[in-house]
N, C-alpha and C. Protein backbone atom coordinates (compact mmCIF):
# COMPACT_ATOMS: atom_id res chain seq x y z
N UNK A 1 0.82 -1.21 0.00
CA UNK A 1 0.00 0.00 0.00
C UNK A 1 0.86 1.27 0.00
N UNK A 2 1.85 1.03 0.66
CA UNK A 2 2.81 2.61 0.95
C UNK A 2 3.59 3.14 -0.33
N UNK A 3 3.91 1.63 -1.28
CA UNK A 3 4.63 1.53 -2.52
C UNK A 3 4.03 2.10 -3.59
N UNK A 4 2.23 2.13 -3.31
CA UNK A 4 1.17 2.20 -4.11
C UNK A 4 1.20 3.53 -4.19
N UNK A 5 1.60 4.28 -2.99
CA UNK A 5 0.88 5.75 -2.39
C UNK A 5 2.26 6.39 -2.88
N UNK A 6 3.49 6.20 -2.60
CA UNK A 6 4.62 6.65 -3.31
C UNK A 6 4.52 6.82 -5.22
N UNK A 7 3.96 5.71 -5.62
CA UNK A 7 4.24 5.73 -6.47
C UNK A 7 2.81 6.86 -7.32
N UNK A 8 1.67 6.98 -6.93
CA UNK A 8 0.75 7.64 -7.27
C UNK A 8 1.21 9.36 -7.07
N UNK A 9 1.82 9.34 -5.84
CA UNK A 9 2.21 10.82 -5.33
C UNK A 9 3.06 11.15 -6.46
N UNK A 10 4.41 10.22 -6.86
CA UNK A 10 5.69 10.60 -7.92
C UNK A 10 4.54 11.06 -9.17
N UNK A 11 3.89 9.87 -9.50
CA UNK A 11 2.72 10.47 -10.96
C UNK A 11 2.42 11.44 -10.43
N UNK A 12 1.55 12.23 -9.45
CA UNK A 12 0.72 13.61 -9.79
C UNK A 12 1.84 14.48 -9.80
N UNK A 13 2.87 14.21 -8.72
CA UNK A 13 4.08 15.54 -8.74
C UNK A 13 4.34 15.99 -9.97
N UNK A 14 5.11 15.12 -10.92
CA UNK A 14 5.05 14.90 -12.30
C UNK A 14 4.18 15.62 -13.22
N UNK A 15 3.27 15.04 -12.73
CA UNK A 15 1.72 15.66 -14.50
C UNK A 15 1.86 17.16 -13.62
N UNK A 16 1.39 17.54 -12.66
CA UNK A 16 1.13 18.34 -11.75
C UNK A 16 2.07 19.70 -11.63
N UNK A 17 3.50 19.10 -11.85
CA UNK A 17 4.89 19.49 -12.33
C UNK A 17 4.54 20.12 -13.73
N UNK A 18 4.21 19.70 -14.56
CA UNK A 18 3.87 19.95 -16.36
C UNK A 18 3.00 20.92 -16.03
N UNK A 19 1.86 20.69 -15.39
CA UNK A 19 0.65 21.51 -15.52
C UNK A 19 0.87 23.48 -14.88
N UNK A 20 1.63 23.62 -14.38
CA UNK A 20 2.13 24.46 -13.41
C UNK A 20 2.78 25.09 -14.45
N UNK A 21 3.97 24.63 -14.59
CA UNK A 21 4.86 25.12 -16.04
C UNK A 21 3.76 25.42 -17.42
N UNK A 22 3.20 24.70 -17.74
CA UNK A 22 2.04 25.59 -18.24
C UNK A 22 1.08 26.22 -18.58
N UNK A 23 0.69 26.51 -16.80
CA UNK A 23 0.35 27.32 -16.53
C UNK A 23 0.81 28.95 -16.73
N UNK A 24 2.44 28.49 -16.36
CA UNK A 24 2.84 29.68 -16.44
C UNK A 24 3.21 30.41 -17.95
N UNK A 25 3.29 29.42 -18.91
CA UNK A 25 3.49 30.01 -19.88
C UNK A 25 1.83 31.10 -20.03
N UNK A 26 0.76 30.28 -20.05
CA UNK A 26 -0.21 31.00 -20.43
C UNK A 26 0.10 32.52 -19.72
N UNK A 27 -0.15 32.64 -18.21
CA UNK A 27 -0.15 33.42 -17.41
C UNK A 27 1.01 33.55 -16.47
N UNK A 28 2.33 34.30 -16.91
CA UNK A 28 3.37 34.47 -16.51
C UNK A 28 3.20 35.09 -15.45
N UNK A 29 3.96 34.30 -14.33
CA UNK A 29 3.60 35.20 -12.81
C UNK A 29 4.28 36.49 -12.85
N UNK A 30 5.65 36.50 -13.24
CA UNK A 30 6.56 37.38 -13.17
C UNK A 30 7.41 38.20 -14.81
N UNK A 31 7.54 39.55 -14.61
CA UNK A 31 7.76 39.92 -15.51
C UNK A 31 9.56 39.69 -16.36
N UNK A 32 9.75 39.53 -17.76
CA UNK A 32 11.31 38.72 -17.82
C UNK A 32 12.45 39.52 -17.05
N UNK A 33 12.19 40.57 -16.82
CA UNK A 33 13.51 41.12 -15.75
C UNK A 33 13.26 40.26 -14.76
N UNK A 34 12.27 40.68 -13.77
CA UNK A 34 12.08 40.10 -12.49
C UNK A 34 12.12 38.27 -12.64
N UNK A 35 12.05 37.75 -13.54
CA UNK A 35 11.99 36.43 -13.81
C UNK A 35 14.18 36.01 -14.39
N UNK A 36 14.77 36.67 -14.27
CA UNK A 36 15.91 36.68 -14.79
C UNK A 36 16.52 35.83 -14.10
N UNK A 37 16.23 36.25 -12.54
CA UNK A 37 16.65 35.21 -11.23
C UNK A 37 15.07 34.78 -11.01
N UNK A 38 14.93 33.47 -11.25
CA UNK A 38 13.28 33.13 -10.64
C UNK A 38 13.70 32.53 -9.25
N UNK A 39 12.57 32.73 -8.51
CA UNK A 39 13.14 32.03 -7.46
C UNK A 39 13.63 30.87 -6.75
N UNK A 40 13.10 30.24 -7.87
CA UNK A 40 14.02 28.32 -7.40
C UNK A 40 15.36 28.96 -7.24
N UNK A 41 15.62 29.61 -8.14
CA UNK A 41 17.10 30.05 -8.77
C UNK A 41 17.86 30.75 -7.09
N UNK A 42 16.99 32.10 -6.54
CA UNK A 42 17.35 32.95 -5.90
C UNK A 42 17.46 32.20 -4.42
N UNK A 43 16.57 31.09 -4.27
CA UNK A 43 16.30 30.40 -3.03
C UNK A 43 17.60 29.80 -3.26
N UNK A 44 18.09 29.29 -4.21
CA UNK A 44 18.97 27.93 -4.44
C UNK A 44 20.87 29.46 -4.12
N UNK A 45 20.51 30.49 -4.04
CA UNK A 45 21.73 30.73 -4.57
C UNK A 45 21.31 31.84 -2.97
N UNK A 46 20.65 31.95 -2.19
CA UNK A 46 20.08 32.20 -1.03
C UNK A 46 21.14 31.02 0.05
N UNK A 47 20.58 29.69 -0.45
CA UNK A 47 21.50 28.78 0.43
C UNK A 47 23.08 28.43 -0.17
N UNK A 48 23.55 29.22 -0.87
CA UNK A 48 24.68 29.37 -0.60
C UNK A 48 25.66 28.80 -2.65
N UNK A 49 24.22 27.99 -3.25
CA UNK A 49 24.68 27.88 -4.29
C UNK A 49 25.37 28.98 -5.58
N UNK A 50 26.29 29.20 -6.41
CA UNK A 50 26.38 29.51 -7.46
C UNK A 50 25.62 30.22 -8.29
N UNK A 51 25.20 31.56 -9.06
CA UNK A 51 24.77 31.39 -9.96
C UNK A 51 25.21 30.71 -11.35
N UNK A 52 26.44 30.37 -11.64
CA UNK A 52 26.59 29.36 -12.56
C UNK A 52 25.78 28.59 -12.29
N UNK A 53 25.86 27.94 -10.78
CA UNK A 53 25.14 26.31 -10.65
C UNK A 53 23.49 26.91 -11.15
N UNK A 54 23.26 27.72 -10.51
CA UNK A 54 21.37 27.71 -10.53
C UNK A 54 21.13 28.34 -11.65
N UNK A 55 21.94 28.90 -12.69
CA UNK A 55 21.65 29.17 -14.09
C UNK A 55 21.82 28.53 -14.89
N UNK A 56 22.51 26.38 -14.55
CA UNK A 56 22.80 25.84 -15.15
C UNK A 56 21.88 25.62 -16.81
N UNK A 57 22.05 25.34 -17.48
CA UNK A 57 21.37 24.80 -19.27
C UNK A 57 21.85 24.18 -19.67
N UNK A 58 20.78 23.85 -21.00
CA UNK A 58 21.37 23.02 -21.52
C UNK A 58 20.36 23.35 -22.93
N UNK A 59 20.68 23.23 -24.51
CA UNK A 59 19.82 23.88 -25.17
C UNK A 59 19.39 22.90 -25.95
N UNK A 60 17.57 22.93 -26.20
CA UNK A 60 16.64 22.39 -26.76
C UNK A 60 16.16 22.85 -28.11
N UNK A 61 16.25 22.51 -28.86
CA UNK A 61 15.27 22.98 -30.20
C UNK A 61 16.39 24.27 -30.40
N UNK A 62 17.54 24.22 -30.78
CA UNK A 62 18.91 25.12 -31.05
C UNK A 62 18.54 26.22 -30.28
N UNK A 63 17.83 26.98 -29.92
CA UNK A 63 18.13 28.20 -28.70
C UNK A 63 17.08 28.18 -28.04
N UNK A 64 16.33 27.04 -27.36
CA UNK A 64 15.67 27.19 -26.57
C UNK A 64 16.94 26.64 -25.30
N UNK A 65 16.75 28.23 -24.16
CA UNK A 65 17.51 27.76 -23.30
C UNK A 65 16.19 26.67 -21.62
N UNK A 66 16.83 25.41 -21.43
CA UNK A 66 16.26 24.71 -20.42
C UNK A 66 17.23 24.92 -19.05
N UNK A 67 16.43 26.08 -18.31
CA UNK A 67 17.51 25.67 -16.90
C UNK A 67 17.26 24.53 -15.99
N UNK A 68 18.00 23.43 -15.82
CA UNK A 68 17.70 22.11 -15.67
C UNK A 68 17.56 22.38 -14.01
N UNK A 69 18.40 23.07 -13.12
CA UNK A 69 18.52 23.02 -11.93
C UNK A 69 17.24 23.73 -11.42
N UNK A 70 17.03 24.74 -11.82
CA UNK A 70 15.56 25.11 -11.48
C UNK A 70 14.89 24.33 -11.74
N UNK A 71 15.03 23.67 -12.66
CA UNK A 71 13.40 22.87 -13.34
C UNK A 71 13.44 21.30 -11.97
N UNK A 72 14.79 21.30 -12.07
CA UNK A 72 14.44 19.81 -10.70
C UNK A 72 14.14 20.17 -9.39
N UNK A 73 14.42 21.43 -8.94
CA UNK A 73 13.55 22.06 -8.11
C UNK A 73 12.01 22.13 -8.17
N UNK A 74 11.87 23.11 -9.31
CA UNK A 74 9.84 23.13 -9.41
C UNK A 74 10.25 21.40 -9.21
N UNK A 75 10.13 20.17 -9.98
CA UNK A 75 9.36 19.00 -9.86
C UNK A 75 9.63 18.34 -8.47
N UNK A 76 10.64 18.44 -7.94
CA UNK A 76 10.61 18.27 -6.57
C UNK A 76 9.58 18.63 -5.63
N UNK A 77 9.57 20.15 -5.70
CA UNK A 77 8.60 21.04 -5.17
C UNK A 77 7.64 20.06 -5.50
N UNK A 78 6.87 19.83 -6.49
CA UNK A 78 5.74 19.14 -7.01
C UNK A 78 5.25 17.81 -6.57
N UNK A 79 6.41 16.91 -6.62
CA UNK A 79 6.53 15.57 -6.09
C UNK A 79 6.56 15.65 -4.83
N UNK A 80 7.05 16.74 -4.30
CA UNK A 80 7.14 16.42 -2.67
C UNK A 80 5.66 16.51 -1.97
N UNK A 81 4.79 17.91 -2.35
CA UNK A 81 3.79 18.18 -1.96
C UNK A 81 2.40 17.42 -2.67
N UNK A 82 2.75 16.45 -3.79
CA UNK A 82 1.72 15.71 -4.34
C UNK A 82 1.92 14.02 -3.30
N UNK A 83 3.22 13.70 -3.08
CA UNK A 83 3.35 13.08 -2.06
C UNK A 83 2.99 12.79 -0.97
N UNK A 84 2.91 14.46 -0.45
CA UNK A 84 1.98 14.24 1.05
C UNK A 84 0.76 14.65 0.97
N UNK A 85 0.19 15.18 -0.33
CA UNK A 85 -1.68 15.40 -0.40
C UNK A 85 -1.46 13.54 -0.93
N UNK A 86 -1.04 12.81 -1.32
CA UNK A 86 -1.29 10.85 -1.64
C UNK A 86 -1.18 10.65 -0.14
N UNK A 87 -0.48 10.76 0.80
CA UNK A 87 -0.39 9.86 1.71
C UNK A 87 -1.12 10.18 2.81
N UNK A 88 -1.76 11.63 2.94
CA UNK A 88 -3.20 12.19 3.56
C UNK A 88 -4.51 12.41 3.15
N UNK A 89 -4.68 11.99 2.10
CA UNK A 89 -6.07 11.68 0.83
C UNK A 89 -6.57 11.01 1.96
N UNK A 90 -6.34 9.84 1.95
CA UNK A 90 -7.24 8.85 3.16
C UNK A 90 -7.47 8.98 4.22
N UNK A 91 -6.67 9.29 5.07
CA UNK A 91 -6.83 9.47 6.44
C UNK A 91 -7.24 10.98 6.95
N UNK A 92 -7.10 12.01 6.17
CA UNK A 92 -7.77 13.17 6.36
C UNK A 92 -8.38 13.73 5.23
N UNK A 93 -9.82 13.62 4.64
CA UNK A 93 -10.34 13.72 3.20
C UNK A 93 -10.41 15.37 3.72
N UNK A 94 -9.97 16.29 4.57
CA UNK A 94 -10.31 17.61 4.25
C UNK A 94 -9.30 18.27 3.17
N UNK A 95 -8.17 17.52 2.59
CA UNK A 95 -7.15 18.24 2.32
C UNK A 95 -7.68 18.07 1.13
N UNK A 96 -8.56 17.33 0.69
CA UNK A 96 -9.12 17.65 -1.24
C UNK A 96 -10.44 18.06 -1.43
N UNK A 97 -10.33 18.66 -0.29
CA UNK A 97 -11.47 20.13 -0.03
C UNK A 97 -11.50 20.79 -1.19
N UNK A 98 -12.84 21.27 -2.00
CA UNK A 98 -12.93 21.88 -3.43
C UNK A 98 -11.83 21.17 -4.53
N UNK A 99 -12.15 19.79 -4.30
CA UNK A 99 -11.12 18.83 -5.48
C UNK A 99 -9.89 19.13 -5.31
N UNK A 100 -9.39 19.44 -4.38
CA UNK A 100 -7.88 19.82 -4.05
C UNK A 100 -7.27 21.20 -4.23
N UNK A 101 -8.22 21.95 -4.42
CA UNK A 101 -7.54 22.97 -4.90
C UNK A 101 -7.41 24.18 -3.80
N UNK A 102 -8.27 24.01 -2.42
CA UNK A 102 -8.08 24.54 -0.93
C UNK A 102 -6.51 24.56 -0.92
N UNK A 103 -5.75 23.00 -1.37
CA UNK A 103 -4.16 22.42 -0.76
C UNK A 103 -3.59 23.52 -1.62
N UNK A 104 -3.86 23.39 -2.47
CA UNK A 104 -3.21 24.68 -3.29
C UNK A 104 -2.81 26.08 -2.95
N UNK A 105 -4.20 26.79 -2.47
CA UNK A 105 -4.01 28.27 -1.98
C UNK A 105 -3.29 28.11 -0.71
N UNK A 106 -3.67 26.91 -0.15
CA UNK A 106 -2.94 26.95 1.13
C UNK A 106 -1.36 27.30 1.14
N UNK A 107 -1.16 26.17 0.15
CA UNK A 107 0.22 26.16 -0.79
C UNK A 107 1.20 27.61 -0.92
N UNK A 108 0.21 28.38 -1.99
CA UNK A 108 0.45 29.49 -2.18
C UNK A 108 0.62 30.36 -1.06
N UNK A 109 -0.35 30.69 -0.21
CA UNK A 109 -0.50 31.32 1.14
C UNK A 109 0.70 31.30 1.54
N UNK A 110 1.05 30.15 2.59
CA UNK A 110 2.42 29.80 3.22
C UNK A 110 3.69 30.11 1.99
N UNK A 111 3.65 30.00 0.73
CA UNK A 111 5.36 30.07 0.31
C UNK A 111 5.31 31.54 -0.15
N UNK A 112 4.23 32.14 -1.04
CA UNK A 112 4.45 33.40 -2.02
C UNK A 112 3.93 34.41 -0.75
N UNK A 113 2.81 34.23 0.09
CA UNK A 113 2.64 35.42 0.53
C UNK A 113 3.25 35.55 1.97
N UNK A 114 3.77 34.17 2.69
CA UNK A 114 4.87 34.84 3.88
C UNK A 114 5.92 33.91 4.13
N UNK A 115 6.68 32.82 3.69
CA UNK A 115 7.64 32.30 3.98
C UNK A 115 8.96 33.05 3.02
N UNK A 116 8.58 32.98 1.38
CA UNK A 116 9.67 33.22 0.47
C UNK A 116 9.47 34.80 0.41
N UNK A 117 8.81 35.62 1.05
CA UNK A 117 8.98 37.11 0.84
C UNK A 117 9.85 37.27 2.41
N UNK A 118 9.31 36.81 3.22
CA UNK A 118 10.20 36.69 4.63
C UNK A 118 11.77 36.35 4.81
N UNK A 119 12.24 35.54 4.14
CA UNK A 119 13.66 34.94 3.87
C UNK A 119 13.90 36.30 2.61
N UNK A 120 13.06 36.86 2.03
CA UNK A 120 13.74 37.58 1.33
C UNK A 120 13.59 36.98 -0.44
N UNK A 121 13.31 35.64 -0.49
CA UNK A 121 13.36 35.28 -1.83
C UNK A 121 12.31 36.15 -3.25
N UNK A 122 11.22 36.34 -2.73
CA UNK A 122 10.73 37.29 -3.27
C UNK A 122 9.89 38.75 -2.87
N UNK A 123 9.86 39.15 -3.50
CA UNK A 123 9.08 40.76 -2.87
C UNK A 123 8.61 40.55 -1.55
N UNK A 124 7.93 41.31 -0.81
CA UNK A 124 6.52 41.53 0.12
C UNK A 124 5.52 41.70 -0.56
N UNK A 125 3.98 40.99 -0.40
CA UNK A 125 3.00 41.09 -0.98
C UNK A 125 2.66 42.07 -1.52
N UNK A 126 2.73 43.17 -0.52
CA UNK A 126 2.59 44.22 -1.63
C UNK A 126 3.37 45.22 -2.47
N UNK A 127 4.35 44.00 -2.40
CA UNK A 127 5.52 44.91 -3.67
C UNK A 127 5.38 43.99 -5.02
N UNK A 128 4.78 43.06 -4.92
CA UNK A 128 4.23 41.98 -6.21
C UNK A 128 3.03 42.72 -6.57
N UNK A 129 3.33 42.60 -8.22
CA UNK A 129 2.36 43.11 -8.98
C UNK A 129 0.91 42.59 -9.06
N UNK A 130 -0.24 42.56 -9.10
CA UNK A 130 -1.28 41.84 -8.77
C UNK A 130 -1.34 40.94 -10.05
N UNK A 131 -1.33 40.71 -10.92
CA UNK A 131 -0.98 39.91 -11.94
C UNK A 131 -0.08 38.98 -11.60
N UNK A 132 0.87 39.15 -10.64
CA UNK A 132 1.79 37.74 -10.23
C UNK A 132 0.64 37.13 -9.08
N UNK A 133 0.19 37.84 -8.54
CA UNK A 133 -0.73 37.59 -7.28
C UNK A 133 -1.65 36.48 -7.91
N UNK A 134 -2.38 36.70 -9.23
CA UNK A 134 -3.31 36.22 -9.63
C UNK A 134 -2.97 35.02 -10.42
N UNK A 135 -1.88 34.70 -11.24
CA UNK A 135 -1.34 33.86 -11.99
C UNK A 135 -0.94 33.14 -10.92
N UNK A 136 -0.48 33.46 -10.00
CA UNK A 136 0.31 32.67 -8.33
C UNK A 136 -1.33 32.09 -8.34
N UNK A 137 -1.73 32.18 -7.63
CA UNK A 137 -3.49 31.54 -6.66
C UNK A 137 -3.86 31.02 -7.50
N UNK A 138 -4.07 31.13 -9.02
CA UNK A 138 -4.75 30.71 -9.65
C UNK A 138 -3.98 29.59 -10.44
N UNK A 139 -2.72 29.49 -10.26
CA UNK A 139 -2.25 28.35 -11.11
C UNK A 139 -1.92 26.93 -9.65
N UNK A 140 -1.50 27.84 -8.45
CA UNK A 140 -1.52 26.71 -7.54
C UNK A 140 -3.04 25.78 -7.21
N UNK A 141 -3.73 26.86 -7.89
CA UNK A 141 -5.27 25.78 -7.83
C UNK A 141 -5.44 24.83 -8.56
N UNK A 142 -4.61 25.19 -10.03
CA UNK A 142 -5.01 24.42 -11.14
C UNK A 142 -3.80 22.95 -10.60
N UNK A 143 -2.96 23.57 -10.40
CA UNK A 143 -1.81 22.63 -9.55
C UNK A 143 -2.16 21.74 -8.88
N UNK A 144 -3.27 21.74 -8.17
CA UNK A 144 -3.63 21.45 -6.81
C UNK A 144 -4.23 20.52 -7.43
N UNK A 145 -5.47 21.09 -8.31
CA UNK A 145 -6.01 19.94 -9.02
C UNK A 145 -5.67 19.04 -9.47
N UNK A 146 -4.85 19.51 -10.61
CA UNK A 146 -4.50 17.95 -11.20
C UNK A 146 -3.60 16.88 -9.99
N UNK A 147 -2.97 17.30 -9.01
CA UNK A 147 -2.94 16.27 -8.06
C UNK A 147 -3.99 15.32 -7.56
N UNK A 148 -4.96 16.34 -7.21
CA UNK A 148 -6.35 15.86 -6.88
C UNK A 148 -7.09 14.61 -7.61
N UNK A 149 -6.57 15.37 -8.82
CA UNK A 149 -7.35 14.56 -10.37
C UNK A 149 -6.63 12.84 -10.02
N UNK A 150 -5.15 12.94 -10.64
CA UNK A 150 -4.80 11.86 -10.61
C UNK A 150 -4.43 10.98 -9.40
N UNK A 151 -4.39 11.74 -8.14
CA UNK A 151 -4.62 11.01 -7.06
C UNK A 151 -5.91 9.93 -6.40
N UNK A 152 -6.93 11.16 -7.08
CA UNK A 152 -8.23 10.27 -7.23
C UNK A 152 -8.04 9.04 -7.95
N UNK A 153 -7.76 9.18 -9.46
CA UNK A 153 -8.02 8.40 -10.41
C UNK A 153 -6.57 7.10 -10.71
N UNK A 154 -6.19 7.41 -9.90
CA UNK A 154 -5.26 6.02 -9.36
C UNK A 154 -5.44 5.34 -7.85
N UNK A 155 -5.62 6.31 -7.04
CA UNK A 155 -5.51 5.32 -5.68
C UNK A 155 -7.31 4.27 -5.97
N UNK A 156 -8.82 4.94 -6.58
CA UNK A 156 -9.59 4.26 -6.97
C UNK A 156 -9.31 2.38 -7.95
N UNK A 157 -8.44 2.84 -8.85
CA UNK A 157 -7.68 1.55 -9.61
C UNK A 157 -7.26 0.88 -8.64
């Protein structure tokens, strides 16, 4: 069962991971200056890493640049917290409150509006443009969901 719940959590982190990323293409939280250092990047170079390291690439489709070290961050991020909405689905059904997408704002709440502005990683709420505000809440919902989605639609199988 625990192998079952690991392995369902890695799937939503994953799709959940994709869905987020484009999200953001549609609705870019941050503008390309302010996105120059994103904050996987600024957190990662916060604890002491490189910007070589956290600007690492590698190029796709001849100049599409992929920063790989950020990007295993977001799916981490993703996998970690689709992990523990799989292994509390059952034993506490409040956390897929509005199809999961409560875990989400919650999500958002705690990192964008007072942990990563507190450490400094990004603005104070109200130094973020409301357009990051809104692309933020509204994509950790959609986030939230598709955890929701495929957490449902595997732990049921």
């Amino acid at each position: 069962m625990l192998f079952k719940l690991l392995a369902v959590g890695f799937g939503a982190g994953m799709i959940s991971g994709m869905v987020k990323i484009g999200w953001e293409v549609i609705l870019p939280p941050r503008t390309q200056s302010r996105n120059e250092v994103n904050p996987p990047q600024k957190l990662l170079q916060q604890l002491g890493f490189s910007r070589q390291f956290t600007h690492a690439y590698f190029y796709f489709s001849q100049d599409q640049k992929v920063y790989y070290v950020a990007l295993f961050l977001h799916f981490g991020f993703s996998i970690f917290f689709a992990e523990c909405f799989a292994l509390f689905y059952k034993i506490w059904p409040l956390i897929s409150l509005w199809q999961g997408t409560l875990y989400g704002i919650i999500i958002w709440f705690v990192f964008h509006i007072v942990l990563l502005p507190v450490i400094k990683t990004i603005p104070s709420p109200m130094n973020q443009p409301l357009s990051e505000h809104i692309s933020e809440i509204l994509g950790h919902a959609v986030w939230s969901w598709s955890i929701y989605l495929v957490v449902v639609a595997l732990m049921i199988s």
